[in-house]
N, C-alpha and C. Protein backbone atom coordinates (compact mmCIF):
# COMPACT_ATOMS: atom_id res chain seq x y z
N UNK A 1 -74.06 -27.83 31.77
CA UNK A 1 -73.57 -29.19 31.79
C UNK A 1 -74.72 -30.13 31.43
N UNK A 2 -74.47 -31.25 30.94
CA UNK A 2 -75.23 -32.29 30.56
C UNK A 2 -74.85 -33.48 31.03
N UNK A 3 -75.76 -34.46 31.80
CA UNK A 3 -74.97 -35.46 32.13
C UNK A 3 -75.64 -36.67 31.36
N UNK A 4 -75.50 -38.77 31.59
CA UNK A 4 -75.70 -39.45 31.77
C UNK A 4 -75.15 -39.98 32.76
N UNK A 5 -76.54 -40.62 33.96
CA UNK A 5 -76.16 -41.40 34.91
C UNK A 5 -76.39 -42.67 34.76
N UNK A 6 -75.82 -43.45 34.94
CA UNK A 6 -75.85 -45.08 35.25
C UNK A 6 -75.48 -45.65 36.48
N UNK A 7 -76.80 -46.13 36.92
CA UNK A 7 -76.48 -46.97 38.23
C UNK A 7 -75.39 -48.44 38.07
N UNK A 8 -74.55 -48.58 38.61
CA UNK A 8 -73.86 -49.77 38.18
C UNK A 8 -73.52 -50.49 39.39
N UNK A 9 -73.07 -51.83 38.93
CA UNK A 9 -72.47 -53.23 39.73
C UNK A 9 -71.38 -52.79 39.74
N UNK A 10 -70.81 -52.41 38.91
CA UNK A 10 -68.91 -51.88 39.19
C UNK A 10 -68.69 -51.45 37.55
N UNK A 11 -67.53 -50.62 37.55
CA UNK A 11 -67.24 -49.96 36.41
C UNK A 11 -65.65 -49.35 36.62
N UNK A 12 -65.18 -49.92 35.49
CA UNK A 12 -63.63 -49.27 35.49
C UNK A 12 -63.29 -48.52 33.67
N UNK A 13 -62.01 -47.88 33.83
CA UNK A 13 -62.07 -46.82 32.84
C UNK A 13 -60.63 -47.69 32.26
N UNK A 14 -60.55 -47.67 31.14
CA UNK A 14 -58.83 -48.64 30.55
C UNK A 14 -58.73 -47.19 29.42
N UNK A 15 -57.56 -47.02 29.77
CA UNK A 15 -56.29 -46.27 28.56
C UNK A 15 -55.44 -46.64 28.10
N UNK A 16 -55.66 -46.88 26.73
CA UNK A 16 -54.27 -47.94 26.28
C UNK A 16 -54.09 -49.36 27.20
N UNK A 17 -55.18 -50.34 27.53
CA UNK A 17 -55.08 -51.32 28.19
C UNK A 17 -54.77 -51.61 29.81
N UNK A 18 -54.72 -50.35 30.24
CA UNK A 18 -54.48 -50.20 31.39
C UNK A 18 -55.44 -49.40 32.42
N UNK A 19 -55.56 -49.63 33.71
CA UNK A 19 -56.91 -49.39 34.24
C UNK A 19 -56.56 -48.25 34.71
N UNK A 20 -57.17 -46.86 34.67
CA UNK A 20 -56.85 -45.50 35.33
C UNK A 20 -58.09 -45.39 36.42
N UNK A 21 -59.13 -46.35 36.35
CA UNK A 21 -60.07 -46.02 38.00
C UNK A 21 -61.13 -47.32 37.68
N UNK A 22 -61.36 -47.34 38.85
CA UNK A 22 -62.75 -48.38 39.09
C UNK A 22 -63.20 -47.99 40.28
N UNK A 23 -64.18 -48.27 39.95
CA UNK A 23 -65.52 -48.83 41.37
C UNK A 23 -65.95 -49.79 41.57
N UNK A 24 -66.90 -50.22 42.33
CA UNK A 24 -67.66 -51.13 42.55
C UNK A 24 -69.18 -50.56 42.70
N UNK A 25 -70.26 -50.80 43.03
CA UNK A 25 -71.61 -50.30 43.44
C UNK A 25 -71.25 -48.83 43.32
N UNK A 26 -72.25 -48.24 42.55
CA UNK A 26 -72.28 -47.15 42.43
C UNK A 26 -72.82 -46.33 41.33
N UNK A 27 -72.41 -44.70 40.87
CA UNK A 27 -73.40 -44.21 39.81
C UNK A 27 -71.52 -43.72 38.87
N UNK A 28 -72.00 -44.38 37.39
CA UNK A 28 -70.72 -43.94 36.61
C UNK A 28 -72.02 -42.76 35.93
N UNK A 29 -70.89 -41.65 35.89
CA UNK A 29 -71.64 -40.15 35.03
C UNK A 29 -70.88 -39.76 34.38
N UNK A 30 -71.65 -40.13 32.47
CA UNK A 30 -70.60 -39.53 31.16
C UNK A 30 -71.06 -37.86 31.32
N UNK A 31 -70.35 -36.91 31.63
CA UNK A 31 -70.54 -35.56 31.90
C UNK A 31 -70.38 -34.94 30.84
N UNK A 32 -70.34 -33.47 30.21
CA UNK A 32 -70.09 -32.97 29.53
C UNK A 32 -70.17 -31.29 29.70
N UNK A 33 -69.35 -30.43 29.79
CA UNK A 33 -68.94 -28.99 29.84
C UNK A 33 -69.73 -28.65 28.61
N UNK A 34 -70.50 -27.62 28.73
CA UNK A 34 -71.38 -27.26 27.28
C UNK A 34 -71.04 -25.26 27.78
N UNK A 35 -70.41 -25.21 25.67
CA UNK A 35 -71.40 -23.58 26.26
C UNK A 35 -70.82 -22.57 27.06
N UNK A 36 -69.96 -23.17 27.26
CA UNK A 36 -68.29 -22.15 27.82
C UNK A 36 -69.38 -21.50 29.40
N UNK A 37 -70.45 -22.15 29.98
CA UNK A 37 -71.14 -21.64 31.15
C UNK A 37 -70.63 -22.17 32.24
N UNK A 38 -70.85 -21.52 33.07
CA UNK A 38 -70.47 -21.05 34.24
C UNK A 38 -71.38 -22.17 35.55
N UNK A 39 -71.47 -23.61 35.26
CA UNK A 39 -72.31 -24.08 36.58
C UNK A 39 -72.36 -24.10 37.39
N UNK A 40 -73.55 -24.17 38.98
CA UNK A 40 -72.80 -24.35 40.25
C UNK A 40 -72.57 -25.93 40.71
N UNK A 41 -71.23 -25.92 40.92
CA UNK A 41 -70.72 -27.10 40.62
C UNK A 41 -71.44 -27.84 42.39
N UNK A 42 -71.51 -27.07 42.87
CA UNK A 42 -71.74 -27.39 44.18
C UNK A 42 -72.79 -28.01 44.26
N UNK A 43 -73.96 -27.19 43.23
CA UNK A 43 -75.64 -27.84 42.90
C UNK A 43 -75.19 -29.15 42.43
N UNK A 44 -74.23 -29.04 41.14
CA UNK A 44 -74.46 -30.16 40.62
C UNK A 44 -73.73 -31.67 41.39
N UNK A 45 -72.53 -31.65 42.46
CA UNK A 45 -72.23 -32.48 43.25
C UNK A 45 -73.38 -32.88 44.26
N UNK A 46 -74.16 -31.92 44.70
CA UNK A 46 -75.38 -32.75 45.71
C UNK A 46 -76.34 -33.46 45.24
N UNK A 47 -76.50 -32.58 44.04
CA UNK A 47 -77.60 -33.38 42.65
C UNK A 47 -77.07 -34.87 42.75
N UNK A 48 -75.86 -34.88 42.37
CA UNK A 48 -75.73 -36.72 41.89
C UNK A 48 -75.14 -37.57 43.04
N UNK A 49 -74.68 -36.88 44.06
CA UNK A 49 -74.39 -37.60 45.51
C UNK A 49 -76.23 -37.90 46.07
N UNK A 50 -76.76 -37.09 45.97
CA UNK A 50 -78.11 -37.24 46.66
C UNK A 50 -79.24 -38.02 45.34
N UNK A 51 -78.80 -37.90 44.45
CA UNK A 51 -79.84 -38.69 43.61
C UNK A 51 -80.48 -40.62 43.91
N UNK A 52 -81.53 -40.53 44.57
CA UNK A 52 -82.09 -41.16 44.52
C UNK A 52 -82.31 -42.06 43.77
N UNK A 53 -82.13 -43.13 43.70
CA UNK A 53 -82.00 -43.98 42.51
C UNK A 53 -81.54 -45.49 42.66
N UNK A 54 -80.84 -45.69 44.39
CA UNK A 54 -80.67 -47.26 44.84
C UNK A 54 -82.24 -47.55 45.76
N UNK A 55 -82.46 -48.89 45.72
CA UNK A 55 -83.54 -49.71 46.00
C UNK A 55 -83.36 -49.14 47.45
N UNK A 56 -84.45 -49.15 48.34
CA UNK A 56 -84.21 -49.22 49.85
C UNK A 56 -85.15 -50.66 49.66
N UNK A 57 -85.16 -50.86 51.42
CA UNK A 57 -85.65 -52.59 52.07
C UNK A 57 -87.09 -52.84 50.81
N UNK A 58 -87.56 -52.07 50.43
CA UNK A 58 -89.37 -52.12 49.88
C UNK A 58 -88.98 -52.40 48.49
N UNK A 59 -87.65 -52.07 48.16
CA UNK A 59 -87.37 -51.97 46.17
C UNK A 59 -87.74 -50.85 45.66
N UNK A 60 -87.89 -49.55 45.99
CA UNK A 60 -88.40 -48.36 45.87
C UNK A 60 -86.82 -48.06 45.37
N UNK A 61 -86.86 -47.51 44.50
CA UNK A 61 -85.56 -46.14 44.64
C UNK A 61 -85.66 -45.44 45.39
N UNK A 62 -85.22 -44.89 46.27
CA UNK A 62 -84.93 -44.29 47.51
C UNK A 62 -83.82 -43.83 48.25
N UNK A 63 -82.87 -44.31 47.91
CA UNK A 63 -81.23 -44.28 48.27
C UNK A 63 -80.89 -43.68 47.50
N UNK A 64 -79.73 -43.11 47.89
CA UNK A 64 -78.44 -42.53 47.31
C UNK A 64 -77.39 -42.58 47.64
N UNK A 65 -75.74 -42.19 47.22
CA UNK A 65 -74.68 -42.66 47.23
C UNK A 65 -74.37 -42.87 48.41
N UNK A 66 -75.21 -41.66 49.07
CA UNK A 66 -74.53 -41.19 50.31
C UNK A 66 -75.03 -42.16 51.25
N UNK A 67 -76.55 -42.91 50.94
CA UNK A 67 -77.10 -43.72 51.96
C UNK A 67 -76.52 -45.35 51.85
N UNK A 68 -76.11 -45.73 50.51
CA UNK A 68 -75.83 -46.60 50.48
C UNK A 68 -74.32 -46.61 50.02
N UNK A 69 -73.25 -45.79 50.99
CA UNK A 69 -71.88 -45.87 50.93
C UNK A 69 -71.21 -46.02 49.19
N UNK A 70 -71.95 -45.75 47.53
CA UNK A 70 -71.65 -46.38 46.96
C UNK A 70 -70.59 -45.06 46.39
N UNK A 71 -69.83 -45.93 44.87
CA UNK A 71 -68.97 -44.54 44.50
C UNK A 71 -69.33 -44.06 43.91
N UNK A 72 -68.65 -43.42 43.13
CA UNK A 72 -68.75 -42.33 41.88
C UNK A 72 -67.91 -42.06 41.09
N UNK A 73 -68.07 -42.63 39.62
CA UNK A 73 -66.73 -42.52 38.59
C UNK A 73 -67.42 -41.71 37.07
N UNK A 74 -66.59 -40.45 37.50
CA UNK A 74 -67.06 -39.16 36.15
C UNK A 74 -66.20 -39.10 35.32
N UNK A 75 -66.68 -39.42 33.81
CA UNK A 75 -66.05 -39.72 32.70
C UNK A 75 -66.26 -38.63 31.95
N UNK A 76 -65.46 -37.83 31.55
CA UNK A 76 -65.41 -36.56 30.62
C UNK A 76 -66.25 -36.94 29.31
N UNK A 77 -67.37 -36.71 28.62
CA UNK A 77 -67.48 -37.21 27.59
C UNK A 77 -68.35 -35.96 26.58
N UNK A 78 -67.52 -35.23 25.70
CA UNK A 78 -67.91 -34.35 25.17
C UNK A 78 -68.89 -34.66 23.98
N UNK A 79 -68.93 -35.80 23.36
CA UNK A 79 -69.62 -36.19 22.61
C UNK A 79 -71.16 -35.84 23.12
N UNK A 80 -71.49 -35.83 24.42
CA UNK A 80 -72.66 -35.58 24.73
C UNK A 80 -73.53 -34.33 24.29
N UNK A 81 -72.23 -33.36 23.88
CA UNK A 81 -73.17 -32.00 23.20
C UNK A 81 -73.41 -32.28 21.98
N UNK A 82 -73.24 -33.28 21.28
CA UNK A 82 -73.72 -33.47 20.18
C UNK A 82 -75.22 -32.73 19.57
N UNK A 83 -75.14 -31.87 18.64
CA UNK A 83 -75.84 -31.03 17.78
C UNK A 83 -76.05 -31.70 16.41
N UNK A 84 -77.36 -32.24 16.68
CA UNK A 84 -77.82 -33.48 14.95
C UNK A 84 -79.36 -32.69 14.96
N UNK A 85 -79.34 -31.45 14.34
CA UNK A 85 -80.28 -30.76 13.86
C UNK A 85 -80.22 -30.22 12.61
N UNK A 86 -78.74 -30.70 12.10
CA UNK A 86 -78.69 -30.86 10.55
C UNK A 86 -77.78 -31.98 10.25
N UNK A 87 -78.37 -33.12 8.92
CA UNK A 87 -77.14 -33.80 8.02
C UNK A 87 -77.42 -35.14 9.51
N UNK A 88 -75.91 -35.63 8.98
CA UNK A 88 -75.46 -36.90 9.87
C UNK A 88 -74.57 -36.73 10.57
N UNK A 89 -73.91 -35.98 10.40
CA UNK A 89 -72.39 -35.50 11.13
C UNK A 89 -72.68 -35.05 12.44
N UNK A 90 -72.60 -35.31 13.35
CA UNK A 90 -73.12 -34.47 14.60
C UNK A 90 -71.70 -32.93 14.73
N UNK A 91 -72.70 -31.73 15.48
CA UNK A 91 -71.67 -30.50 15.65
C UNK A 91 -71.51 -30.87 16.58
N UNK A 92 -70.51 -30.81 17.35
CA UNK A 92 -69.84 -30.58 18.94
C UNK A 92 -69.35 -29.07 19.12
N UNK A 93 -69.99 -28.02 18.63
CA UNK A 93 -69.62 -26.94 19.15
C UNK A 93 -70.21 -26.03 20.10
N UNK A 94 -71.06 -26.72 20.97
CA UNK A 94 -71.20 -26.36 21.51
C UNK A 94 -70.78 -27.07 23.38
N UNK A 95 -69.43 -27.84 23.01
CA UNK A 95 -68.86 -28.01 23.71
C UNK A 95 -67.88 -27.18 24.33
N UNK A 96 -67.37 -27.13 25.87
CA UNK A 96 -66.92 -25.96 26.44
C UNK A 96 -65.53 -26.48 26.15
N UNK A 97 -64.48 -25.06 25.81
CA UNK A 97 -62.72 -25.50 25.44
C UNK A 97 -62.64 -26.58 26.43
N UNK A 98 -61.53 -27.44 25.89
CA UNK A 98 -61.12 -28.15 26.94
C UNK A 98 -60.46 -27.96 28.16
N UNK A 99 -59.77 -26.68 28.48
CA UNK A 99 -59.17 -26.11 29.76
C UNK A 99 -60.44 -25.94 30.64
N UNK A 100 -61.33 -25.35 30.27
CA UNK A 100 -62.72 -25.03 31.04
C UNK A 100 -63.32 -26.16 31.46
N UNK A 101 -63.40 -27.13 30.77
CA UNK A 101 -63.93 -28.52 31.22
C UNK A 101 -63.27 -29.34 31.97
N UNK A 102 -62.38 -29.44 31.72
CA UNK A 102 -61.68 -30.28 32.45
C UNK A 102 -61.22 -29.67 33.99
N UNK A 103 -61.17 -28.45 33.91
CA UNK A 103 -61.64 -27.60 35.39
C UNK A 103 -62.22 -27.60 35.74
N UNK A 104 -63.59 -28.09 35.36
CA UNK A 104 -65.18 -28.06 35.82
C UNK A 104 -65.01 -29.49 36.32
N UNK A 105 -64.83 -30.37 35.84
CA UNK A 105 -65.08 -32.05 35.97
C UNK A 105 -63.67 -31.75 37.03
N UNK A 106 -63.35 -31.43 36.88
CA UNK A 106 -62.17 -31.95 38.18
C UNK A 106 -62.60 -30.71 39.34
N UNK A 107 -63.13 -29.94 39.42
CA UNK A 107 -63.84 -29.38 40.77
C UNK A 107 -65.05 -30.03 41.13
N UNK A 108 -65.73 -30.67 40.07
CA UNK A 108 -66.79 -31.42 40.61
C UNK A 108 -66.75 -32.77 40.96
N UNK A 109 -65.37 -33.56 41.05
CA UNK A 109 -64.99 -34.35 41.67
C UNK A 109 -64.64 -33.97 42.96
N UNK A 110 -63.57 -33.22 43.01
CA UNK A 110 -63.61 -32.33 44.15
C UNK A 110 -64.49 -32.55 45.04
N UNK A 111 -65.38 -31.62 44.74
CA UNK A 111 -67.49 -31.45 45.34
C UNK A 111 -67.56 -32.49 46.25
N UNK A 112 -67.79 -33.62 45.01
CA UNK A 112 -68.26 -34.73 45.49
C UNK A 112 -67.33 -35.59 46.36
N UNK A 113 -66.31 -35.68 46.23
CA UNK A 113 -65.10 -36.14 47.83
C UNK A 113 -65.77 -35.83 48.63
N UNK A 114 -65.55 -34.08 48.62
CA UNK A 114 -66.06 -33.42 49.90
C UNK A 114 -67.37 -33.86 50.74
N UNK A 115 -68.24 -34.09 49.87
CA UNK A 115 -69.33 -35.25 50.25
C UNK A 115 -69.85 -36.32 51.17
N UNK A 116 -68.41 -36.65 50.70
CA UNK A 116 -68.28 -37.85 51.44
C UNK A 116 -68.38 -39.37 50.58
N UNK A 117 -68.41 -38.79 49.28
CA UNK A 117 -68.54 -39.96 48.23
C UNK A 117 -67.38 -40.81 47.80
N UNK A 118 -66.26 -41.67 47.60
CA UNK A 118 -65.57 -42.20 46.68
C UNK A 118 -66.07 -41.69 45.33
N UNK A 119 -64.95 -40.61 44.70
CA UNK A 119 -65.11 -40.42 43.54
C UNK A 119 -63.59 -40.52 42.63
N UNK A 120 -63.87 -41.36 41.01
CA UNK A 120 -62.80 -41.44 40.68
C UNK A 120 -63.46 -40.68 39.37
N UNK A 121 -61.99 -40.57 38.55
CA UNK A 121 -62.70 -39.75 37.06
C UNK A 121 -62.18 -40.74 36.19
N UNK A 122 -62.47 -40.45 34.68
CA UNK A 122 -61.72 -41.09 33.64
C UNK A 122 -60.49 -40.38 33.16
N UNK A 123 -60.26 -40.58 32.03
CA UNK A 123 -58.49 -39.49 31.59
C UNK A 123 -59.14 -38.50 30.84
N UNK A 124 -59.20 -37.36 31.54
CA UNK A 124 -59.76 -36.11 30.32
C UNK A 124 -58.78 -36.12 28.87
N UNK A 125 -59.84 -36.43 27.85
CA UNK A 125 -59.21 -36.25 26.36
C UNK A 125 -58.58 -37.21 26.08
N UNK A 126 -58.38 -38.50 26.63
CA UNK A 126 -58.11 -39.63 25.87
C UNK A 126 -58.58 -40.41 25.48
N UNK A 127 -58.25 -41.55 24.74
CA UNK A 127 -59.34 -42.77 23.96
C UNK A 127 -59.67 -43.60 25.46
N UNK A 128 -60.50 -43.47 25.80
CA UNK A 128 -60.95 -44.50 27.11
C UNK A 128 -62.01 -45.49 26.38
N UNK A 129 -61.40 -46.88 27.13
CA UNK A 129 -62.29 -47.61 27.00
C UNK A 129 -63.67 -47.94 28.33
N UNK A 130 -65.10 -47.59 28.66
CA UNK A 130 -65.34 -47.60 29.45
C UNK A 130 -66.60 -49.05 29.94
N UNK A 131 -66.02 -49.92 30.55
CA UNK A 131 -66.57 -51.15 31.29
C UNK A 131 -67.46 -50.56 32.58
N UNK A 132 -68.91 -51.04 32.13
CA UNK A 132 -69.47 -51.03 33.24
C UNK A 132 -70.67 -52.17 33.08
N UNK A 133 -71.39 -52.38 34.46
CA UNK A 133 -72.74 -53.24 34.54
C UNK A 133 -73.62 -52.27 35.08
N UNK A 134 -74.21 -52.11 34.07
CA UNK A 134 -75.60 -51.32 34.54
C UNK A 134 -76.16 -51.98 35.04
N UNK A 135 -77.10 -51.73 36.89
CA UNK A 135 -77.69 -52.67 37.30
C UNK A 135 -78.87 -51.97 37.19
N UNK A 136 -80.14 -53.26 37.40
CA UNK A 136 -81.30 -52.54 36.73
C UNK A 136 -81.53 -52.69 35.32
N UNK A 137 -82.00 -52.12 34.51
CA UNK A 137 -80.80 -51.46 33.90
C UNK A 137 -81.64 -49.48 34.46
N UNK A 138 -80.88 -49.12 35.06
CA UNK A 138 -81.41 -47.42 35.40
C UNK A 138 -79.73 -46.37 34.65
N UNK A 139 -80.56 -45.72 34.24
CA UNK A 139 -79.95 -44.62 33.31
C UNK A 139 -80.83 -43.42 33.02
N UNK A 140 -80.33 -42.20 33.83
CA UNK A 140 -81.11 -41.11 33.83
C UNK A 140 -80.35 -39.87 32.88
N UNK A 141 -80.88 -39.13 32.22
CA UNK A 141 -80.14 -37.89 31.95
C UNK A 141 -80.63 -36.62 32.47
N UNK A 142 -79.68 -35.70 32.61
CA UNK A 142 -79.93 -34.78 33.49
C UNK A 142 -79.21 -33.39 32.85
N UNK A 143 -79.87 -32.48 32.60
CA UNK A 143 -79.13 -31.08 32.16
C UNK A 143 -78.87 -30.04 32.98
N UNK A 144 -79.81 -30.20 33.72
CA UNK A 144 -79.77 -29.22 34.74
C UNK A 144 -79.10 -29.57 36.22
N UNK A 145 -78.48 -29.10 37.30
CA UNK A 145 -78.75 -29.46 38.17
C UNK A 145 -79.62 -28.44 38.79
């Protein structure tokens, strides 16, 4: 899996003009299934529930979702395996089928409930439009958990 995280002020997901999730305070993560592999989804839900990355009293990053009650909205976004090691065209093949992914991103919502997080997703495989305020501006990427 490959992610982008963004710390945000609030963030909602529109399909066809209509809102399918929002948050408020919190981390939106464009995810991506790579590679037809096998992750532990479990690593990767504590990874981004526990990621460090809200201010504590000093302005330190120091917090996380879990310390500072915030949510969590995971947006399927396969474009992220993008392969531009030849030409202009980017490959996406090394993106995982879509049955596999979208099983993965929806157990790792799952995960993260279990947590104790507010987690919403976007619409796997549709045109989403995605609104957010990056606060900060903090944006991490992450391949591993």
């Amino acid at each position: 899996m490959r992610a982008v995280v963004q710390r945000v002020s609030q963030a909602r997901v529109d399909v066809a003009n209509e809102t399918v999730s929002e948050i408020g305070q919190g981390l939106v993560v464009l995810i991506c299934a790579m590679d037809d592999e096998n992750p532990d989804l479990t690593a990767w839900a504590s990874r981004l529930c526990r990621l460090r990355i809200f201010s504590d009293e000093d302005g330190k990053m120091n917090r996380s979702l879990l310390d500072t009650g915030g949510s969590l909205l995971l947006v399927s976004q396969f474009t992220l395996s993008a392969d531009m090691k030849k030409g202009l065209r980017p490959s996406f093949g090394r993106a995982s089928a879509p049955t596999l992914a979208q099983a993965q991103i929806d157990t790792l919502a799952e995960s993260c409930s279990k947590l104790g997080v507010p987690t919403q997703t976007g619409a796997f495989g549709a045109d989403m439009a995605v609104h957010l305020t990056n606060d900060g501006p903090v944006t991490i990427w992450i391949d591993k958990a």
